[in-house]
PDB file of N, CA and C in Angstrom:
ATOM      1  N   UNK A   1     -14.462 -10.915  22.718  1.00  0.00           N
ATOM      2  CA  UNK A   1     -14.525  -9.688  21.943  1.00  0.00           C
ATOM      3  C   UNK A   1     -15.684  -9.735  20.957  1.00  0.00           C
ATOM      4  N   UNK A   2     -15.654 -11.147  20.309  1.00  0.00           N
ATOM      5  CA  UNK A   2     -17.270 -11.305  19.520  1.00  0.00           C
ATOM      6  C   UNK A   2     -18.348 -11.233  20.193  1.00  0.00           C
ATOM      7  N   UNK A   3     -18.914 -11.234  21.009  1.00  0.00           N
ATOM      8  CA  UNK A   3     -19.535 -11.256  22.205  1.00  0.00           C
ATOM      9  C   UNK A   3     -19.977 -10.336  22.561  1.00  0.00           C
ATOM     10  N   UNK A   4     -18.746  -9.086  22.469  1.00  0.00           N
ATOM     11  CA  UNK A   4     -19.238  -7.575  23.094  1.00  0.00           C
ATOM     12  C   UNK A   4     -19.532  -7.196  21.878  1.00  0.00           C
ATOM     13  N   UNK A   5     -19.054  -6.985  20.757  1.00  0.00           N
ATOM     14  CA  UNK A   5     -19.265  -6.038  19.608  1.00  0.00           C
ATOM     15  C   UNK A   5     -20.563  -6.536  19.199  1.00  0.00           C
ATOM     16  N   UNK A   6     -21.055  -7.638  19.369  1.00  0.00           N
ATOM     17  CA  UNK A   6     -22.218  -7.798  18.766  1.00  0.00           C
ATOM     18  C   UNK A   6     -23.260  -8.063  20.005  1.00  0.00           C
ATOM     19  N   UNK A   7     -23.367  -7.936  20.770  1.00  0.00           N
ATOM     20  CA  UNK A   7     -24.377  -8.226  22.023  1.00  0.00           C
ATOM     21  C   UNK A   7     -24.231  -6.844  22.740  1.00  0.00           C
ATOM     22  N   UNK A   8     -23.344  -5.793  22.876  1.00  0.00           N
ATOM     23  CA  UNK A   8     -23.072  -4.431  23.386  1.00  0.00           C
ATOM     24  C   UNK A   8     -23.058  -3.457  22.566  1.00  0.00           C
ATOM     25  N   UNK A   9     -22.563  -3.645  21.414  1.00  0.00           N
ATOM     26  CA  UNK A   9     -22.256  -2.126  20.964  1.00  0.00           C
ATOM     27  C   UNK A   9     -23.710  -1.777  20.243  1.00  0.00           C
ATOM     28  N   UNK A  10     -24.499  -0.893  20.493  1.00  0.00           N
ATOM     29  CA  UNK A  10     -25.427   0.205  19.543  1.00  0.00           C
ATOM     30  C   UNK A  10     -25.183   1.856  19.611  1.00  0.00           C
ATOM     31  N   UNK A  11     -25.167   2.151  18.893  1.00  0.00           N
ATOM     32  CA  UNK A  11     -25.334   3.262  18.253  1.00  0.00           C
ATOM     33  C   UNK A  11     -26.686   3.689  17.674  1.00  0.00           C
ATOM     34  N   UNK A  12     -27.796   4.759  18.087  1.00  0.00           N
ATOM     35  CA  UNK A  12     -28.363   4.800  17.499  1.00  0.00           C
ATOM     36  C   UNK A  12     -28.560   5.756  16.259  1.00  0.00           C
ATOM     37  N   UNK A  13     -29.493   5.736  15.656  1.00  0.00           N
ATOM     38  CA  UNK A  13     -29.579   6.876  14.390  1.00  0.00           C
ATOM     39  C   UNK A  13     -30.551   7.624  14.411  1.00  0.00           C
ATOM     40  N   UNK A  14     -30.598   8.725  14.685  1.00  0.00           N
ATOM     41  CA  UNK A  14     -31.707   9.596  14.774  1.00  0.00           C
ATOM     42  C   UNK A  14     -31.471  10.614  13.550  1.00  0.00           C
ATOM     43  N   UNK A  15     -32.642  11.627  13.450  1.00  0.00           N
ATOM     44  CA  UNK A  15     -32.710  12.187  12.069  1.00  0.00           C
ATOM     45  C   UNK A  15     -32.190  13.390  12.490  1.00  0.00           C
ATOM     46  N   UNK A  16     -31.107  14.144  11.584  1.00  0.00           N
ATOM     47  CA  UNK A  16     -30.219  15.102  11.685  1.00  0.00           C
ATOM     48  C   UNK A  16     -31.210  16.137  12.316  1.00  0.00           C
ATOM     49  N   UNK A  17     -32.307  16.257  12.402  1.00  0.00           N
ATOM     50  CA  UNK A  17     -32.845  17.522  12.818  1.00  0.00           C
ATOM     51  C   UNK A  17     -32.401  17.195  15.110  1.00  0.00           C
ATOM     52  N   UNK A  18     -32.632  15.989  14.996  1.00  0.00           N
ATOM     53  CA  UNK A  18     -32.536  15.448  16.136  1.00  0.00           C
ATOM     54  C   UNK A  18     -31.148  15.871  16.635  1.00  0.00           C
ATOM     55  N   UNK A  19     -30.341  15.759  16.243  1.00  0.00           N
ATOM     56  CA  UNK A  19     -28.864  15.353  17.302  1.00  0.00           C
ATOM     57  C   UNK A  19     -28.218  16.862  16.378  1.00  0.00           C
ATOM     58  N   UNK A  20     -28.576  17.416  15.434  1.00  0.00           N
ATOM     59  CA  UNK A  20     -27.779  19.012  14.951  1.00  0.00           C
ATOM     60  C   UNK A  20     -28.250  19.729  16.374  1.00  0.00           C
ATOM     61  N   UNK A  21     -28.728  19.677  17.398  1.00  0.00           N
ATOM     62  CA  UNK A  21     -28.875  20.183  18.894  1.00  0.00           C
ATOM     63  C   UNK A  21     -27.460  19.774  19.568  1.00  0.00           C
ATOM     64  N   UNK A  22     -26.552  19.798  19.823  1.00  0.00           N
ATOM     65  CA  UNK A  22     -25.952  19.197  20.554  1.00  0.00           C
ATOM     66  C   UNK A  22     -26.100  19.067  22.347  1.00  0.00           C
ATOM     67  N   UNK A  23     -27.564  19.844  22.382  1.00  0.00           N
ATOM     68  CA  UNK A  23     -27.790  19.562  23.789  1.00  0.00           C
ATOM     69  C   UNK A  23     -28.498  18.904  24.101  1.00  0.00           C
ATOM     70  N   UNK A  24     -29.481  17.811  23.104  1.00  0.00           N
ATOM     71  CA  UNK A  24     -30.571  17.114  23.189  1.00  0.00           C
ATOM     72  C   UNK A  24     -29.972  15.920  23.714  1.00  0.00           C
ATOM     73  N   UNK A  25     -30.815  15.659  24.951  1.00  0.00           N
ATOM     74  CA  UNK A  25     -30.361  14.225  25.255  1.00  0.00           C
ATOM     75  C   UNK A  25     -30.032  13.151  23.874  1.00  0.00           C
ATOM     76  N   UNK A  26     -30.548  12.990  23.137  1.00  0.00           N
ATOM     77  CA  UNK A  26     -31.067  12.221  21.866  1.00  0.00           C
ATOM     78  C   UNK A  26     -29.583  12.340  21.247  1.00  0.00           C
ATOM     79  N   UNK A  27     -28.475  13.526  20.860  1.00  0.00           N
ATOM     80  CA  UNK A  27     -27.832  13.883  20.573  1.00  0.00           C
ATOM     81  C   UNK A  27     -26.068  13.341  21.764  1.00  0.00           C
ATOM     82  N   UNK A  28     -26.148  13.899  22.929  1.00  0.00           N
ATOM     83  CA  UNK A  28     -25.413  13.375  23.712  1.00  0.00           C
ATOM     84  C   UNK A  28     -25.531  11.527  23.931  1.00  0.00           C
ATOM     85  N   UNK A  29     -26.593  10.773  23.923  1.00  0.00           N
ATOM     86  CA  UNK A  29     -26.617   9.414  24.107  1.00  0.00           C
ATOM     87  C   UNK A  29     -25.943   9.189  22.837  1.00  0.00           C
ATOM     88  N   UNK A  30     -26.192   9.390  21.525  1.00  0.00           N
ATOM     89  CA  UNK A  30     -25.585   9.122  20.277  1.00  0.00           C
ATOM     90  C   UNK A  30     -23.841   9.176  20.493  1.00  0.00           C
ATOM     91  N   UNK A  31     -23.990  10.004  21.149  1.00  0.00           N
ATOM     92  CA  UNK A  31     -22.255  10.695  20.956  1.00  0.00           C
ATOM     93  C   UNK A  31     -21.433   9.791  22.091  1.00  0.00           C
ATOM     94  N   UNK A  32     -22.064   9.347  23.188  1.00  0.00           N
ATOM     95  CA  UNK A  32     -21.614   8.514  24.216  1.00  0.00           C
ATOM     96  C   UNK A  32     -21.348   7.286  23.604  1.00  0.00           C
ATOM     97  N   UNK A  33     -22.289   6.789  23.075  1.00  0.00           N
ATOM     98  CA  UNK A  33     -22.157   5.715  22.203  1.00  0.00           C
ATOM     99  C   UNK A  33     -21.422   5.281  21.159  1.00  0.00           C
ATOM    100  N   UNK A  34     -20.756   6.497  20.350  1.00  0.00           N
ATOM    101  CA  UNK A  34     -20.006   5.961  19.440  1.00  0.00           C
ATOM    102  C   UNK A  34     -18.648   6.146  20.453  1.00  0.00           C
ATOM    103  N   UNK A  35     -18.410   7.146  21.063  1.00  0.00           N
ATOM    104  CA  UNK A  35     -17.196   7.201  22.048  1.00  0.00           C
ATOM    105  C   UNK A  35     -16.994   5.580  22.643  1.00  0.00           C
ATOM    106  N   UNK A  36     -18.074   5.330  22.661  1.00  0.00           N
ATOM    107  CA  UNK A  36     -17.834   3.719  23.630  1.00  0.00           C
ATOM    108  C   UNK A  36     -17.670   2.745  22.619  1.00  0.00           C
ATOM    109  N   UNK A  37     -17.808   2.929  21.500  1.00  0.00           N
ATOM    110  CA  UNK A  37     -17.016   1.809  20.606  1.00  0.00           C
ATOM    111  C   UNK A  37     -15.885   2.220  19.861  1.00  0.00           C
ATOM    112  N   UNK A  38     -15.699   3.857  20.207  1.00  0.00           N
ATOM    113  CA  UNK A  38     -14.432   3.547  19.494  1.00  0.00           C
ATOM    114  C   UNK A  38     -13.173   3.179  20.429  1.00  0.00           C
ATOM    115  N   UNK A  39     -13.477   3.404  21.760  1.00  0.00           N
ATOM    116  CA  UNK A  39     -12.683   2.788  23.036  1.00  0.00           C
ATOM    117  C   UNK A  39     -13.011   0.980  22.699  1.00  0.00           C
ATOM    118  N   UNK A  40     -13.870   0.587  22.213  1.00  0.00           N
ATOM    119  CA  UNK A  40     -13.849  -0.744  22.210  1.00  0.00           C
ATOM    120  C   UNK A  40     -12.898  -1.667  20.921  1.00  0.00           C
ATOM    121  N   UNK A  41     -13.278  -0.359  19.914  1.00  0.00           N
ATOM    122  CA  UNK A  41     -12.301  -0.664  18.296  1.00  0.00           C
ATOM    123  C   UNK A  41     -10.875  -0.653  19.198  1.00  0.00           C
ATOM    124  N   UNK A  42     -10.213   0.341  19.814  1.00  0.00           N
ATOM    125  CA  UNK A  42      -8.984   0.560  19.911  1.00  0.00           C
ATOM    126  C   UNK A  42      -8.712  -0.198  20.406  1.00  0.00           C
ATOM    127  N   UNK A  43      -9.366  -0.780  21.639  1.00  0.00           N
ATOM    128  CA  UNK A  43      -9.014  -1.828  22.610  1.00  0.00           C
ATOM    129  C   UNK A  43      -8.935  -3.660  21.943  1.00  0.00           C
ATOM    130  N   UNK A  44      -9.476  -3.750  20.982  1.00  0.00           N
ATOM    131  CA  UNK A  44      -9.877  -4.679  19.811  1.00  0.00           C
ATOM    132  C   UNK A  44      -8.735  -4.535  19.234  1.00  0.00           C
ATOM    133  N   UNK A  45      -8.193  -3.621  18.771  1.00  0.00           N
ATOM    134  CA  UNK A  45      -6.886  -3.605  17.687  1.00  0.00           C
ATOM    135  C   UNK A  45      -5.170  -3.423  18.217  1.00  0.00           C
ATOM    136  N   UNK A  46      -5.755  -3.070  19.725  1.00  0.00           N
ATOM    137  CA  UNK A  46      -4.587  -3.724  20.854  1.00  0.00           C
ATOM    138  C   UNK A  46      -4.512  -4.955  20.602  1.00  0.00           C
ATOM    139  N   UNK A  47      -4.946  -6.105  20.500  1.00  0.00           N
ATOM    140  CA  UNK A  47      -4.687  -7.806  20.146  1.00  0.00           C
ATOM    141  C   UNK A  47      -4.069  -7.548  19.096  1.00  0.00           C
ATOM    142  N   UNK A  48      -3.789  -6.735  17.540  1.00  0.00           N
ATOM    143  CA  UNK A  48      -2.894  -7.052  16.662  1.00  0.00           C
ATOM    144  C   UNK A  48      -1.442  -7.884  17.550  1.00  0.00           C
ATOM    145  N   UNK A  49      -1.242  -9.042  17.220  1.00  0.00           N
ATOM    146  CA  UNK A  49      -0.135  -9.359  17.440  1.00  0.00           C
ATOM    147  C   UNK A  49       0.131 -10.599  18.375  1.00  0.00           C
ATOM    148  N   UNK A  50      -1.137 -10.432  19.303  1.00  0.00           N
ATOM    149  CA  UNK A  50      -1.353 -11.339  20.283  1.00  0.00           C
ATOM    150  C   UNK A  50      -2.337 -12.405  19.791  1.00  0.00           C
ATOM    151  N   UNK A  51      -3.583 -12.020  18.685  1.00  0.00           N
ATOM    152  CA  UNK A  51      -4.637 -12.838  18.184  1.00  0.00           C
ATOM    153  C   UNK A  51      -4.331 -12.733  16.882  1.00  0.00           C
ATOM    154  N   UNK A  52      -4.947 -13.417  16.540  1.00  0.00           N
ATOM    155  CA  UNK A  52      -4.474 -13.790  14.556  1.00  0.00           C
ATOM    156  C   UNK A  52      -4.946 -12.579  14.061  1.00  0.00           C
ATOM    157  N   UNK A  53      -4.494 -12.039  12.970  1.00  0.00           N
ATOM    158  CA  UNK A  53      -4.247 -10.566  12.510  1.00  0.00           C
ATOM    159  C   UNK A  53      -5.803 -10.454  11.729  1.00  0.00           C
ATOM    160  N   UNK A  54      -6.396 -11.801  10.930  1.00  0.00           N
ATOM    161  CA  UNK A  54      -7.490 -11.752  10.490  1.00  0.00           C
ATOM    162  C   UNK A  54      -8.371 -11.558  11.695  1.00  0.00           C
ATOM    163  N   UNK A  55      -8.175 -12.375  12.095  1.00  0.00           N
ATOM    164  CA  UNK A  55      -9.685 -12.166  13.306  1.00  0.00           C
ATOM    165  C   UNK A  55      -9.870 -10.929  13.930  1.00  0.00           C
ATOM    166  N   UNK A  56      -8.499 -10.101  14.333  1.00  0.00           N
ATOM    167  CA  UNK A  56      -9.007  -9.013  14.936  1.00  0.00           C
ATOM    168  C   UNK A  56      -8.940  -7.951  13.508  1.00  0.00           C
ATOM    169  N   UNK A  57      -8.217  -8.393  12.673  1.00  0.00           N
ATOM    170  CA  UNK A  57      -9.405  -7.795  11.808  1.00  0.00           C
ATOM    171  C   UNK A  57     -10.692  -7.252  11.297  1.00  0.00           C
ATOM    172  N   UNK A  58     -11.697  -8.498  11.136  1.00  0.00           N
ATOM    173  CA  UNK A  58     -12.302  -9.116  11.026  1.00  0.00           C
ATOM    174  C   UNK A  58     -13.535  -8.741  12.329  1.00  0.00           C
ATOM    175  N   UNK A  59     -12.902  -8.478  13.471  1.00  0.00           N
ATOM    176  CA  UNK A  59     -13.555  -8.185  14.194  1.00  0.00           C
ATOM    177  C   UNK A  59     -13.791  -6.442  14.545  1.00  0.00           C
ATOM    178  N   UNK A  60     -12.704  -5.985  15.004  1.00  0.00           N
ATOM    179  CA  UNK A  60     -12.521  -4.342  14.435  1.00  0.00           C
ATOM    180  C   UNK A  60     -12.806  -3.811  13.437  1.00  0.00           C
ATOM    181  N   UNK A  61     -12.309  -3.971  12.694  1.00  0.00           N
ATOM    182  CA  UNK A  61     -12.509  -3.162  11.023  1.00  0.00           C
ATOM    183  C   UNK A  61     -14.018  -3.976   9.990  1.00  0.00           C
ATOM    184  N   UNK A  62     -14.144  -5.065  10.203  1.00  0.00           N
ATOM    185  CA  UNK A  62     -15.535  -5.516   9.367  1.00  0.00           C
ATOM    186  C   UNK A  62     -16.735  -5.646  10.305  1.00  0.00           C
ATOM    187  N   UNK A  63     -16.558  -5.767  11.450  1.00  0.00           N
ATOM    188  CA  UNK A  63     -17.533  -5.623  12.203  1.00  0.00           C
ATOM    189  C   UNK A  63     -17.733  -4.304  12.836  1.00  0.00           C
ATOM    190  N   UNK A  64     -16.910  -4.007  13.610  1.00  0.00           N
ATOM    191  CA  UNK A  64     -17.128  -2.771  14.883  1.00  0.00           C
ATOM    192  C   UNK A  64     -17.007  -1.620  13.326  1.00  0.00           C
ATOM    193  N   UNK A  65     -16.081  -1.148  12.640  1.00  0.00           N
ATOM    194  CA  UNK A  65     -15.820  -0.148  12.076  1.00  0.00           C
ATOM    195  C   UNK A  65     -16.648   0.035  11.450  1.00  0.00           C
ATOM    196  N   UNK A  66     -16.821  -0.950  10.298  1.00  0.00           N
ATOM    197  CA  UNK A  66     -17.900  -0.869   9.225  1.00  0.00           C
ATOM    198  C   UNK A  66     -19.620  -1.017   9.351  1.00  0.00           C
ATOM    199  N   UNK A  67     -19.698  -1.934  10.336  1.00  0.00           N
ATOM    200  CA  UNK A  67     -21.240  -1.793  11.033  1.00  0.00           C
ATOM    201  C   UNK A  67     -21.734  -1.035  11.368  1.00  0.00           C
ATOM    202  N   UNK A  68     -21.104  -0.489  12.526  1.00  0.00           N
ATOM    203  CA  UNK A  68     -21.413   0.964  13.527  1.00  0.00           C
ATOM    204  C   UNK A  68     -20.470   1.903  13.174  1.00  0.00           C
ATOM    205  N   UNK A  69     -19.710   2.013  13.581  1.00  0.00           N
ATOM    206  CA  UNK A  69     -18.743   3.533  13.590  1.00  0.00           C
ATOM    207  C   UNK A  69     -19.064   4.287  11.851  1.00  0.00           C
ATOM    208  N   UNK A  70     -18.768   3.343  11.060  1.00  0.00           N
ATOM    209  CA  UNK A  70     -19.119   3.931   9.567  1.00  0.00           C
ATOM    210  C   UNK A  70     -20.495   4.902   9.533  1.00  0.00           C
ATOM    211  N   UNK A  71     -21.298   4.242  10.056  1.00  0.00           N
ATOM    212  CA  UNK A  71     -23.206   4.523   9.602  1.00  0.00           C
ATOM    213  C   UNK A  71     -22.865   5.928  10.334  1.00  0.00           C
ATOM    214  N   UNK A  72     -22.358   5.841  11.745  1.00  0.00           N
ATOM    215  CA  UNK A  72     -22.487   7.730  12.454  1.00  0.00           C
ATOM    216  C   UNK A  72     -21.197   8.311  11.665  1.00  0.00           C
ATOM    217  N   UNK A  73     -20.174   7.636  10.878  1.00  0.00           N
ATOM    218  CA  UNK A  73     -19.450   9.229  10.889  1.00  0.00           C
ATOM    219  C   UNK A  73     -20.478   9.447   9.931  1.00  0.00           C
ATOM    220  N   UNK A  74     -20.600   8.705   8.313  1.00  0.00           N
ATOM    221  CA  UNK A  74     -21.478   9.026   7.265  1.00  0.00           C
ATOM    222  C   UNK A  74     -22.820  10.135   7.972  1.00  0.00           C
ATOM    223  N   UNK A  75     -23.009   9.735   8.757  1.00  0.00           N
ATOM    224  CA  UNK A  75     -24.672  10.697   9.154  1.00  0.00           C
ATOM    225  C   UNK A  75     -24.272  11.883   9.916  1.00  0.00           C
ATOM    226  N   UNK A  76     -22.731  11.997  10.499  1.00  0.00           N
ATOM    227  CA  UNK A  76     -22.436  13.016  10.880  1.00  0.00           C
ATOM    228  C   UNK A  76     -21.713  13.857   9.709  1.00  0.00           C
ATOM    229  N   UNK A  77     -22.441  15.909  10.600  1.00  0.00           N
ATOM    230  CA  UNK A  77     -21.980  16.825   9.411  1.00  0.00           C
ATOM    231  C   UNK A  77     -21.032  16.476   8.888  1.00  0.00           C
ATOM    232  N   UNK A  78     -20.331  17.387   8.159  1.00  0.00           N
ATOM    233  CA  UNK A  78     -19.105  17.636   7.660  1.00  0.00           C
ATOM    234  C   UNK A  78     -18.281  18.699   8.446  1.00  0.00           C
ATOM    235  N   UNK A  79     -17.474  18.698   9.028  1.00  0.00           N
ATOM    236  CA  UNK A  79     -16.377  19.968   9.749  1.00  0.00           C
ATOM    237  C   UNK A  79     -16.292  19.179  11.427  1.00  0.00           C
ATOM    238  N   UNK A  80     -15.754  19.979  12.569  1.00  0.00           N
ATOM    239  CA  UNK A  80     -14.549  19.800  13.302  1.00  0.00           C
ATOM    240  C   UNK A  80     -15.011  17.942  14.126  1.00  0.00           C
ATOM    241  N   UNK A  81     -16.545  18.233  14.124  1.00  0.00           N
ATOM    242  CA  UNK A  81     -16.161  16.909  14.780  1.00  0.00           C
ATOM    243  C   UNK A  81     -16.383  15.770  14.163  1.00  0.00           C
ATOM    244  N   UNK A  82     -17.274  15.448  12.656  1.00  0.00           N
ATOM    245  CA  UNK A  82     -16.530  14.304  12.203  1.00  0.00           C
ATOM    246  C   UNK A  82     -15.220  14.084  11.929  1.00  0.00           C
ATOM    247  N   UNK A  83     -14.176  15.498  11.697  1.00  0.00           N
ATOM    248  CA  UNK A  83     -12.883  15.344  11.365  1.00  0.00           C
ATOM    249  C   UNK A  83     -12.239  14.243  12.997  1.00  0.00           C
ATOM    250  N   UNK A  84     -12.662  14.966  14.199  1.00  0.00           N
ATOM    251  CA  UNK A  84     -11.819  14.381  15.093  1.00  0.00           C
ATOM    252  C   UNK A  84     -12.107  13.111  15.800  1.00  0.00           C
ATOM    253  N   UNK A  85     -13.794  12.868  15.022  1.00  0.00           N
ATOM    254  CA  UNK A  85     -13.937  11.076  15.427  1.00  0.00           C
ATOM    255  C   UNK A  85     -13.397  10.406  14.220  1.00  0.00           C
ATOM    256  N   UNK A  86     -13.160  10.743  12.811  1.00  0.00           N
ATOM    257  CA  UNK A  86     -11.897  10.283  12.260  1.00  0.00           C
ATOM    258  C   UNK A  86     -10.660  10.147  12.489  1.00  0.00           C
ATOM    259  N   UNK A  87     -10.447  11.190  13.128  1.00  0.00           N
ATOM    260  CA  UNK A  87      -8.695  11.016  13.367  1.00  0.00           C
ATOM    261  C   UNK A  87      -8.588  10.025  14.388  1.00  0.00           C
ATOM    262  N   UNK A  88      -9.853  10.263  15.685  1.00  0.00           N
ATOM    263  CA  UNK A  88      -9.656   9.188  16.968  1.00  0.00           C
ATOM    264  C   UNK A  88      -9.605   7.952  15.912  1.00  0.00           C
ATOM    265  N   UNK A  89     -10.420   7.428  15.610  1.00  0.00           N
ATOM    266  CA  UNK A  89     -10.385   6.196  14.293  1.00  0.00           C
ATOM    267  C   UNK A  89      -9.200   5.791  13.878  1.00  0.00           C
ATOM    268  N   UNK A  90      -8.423   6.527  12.913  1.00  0.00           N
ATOM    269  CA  UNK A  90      -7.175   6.290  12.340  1.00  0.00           C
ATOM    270  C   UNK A  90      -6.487   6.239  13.414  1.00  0.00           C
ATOM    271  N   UNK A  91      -6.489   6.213  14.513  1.00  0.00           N
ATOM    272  CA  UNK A  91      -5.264   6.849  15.556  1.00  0.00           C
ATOM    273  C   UNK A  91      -5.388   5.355  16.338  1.00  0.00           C
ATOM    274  N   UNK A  92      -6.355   4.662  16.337  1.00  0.00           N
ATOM    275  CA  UNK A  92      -6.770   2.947  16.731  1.00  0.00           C
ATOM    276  C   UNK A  92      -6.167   1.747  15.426  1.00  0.00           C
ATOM    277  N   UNK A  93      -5.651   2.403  14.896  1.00  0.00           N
ATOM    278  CA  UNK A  93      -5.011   1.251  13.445  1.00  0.00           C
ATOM    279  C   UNK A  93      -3.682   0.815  14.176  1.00  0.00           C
ATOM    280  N   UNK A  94      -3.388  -0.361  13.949  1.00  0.00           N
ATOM    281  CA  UNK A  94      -2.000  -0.244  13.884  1.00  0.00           C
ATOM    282  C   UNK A  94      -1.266  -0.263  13.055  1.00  0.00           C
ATOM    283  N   UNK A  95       0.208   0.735  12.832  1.00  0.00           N
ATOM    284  CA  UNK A  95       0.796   0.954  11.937  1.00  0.00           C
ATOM    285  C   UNK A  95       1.387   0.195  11.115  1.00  0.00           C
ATOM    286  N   UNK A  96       1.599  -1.071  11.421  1.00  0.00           N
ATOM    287  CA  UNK A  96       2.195  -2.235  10.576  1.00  0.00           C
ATOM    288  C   UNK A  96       1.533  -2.826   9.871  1.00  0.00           C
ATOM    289  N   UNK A  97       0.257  -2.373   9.647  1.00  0.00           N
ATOM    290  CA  UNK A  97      -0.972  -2.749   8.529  1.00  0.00           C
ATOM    291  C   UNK A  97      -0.721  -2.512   7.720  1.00  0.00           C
ATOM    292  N   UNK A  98       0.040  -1.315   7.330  1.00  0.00           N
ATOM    293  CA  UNK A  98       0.528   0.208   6.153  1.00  0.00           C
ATOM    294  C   UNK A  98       1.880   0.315   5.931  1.00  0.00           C
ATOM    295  N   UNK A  99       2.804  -1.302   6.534  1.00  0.00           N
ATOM    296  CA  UNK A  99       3.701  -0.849   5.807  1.00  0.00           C
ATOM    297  C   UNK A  99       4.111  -1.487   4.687  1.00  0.00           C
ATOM    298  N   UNK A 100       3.267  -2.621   4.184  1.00  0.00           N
ATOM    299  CA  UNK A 100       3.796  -3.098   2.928  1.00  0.00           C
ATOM    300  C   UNK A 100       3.262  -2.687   2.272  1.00  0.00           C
ATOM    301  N   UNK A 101       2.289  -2.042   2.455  1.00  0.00           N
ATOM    302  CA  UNK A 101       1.286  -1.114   1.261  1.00  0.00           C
ATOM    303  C   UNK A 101       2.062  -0.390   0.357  1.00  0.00           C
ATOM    304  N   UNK A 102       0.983  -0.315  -0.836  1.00  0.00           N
ATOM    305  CA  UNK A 102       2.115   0.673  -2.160  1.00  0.00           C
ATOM    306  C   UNK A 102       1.346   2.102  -2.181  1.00  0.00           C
ATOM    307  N   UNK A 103       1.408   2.857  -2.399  1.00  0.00           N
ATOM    308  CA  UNK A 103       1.170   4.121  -1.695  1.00  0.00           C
ATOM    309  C   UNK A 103       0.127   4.281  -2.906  1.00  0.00           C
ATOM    310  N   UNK A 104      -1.044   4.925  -1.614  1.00  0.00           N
ATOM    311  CA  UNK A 104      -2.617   4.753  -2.359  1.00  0.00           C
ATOM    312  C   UNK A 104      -3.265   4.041  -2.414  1.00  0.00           C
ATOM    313  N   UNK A 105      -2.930   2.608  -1.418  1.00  0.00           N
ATOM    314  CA  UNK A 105      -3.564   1.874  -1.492  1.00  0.00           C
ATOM    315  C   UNK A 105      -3.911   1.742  -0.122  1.00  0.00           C
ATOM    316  N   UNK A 106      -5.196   0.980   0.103  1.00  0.00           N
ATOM    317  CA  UNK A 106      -5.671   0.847   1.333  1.00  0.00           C
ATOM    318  C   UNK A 106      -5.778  -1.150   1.706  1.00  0.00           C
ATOM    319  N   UNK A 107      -6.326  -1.192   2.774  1.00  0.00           N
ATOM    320  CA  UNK A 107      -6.664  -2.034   3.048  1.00  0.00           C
ATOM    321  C   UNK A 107      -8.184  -2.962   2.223  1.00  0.00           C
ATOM    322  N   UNK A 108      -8.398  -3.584   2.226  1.00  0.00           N
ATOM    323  CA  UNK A 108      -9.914  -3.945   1.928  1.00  0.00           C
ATOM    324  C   UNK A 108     -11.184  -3.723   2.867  1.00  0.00           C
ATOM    325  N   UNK A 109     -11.203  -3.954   3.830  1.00  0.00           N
ATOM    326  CA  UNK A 109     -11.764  -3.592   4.955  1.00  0.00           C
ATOM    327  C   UNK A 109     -11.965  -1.775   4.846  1.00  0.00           C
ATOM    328  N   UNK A 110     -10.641  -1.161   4.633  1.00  0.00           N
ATOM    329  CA  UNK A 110     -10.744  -0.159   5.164  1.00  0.00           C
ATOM    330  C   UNK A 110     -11.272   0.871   3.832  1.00  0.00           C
ATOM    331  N   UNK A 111     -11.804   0.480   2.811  1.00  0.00           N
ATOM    332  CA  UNK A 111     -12.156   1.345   1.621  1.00  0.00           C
ATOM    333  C   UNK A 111     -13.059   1.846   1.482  1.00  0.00           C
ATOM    334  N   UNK A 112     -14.411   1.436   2.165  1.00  0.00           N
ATOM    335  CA  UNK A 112     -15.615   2.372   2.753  1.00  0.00           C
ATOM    336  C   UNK A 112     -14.994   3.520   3.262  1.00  0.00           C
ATOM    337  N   UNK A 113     -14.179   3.308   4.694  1.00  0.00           N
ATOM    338  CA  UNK A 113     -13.746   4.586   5.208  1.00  0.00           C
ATOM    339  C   UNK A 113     -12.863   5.072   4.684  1.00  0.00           C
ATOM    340  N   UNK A 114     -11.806   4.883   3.788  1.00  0.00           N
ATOM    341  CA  UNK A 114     -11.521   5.873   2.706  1.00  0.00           C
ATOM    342  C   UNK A 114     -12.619   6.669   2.367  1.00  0.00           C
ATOM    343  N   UNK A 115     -12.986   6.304   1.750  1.00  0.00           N
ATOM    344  CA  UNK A 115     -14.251   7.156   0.341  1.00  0.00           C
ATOM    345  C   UNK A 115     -15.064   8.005   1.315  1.00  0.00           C
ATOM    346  N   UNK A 116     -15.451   7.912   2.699  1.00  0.00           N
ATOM    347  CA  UNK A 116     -15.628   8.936   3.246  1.00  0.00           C
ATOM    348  C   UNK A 116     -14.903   9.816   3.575  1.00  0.00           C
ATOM    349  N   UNK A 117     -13.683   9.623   4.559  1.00  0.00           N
ATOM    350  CA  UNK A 117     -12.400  10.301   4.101  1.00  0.00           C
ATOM    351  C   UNK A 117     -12.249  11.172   2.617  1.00  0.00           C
ATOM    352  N   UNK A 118     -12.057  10.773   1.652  1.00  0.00           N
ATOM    353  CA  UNK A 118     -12.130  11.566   0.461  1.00  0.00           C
ATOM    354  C   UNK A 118     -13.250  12.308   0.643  1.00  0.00           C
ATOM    355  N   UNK A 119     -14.650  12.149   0.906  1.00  0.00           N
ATOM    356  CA  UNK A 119     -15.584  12.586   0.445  1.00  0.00           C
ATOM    357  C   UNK A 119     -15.486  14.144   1.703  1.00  0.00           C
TER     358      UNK A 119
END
């Protein structure tokens, strides 16, 4: 799994004038790309339970989430589809992360993507 996230996954960044087309090749490769890691986050956070809870931690959420997936939602607009590559996002957690939590509180890992969330 260390292996792929860091030898496979890119995402690139092009300048909003670039990919606000949504028909520009430049725009669709971007969008393929984060689709393909967030199938790789989810599939990564399937091991909760089977691999030590840090590592796939550690590997999902500080690597895959915060490396890549963070940089495109941040550079993506605001309205329907950063909302629903967030929700795909949250929808790859597993729920037993959140349940000893005291309400309002997040993870450490996960407080970048809060504050976008809020934002």
């Amino acid at each position: 799994m260390k292996k792929s996230i860091e030898e496979d996954v890119f995402i690139p960044l092009y300048p909003k004038s670039t990919v606000e087309d949504k028909s520009s090749l430049s725009s669709k490769f971007q969008e393929r790309r984060f689709w393909s890691a967030v199938k790789l986050l989810s599939n990564v956070l399937l091991w909760d339970g089977i691999v030590q809870e840090d590592t796939v931690r550690d590997l999902g959420l500080s690597k895959l989430l915060n490396r890549y997936l963070l940089l495109n939602l941040i550079n993506t607009p605001p309205g329907p589809d950063n909302v629903e590559k967030c929700h795909k996002v949250v929808a790859c957690f597993p729920e037993r992360w959140f349940q000893d939590l005291e309400s309002g509180s997040t993870l450490p890992e996960l407080l970048n993507f809060c504050q976008h969330l809020l934002q």
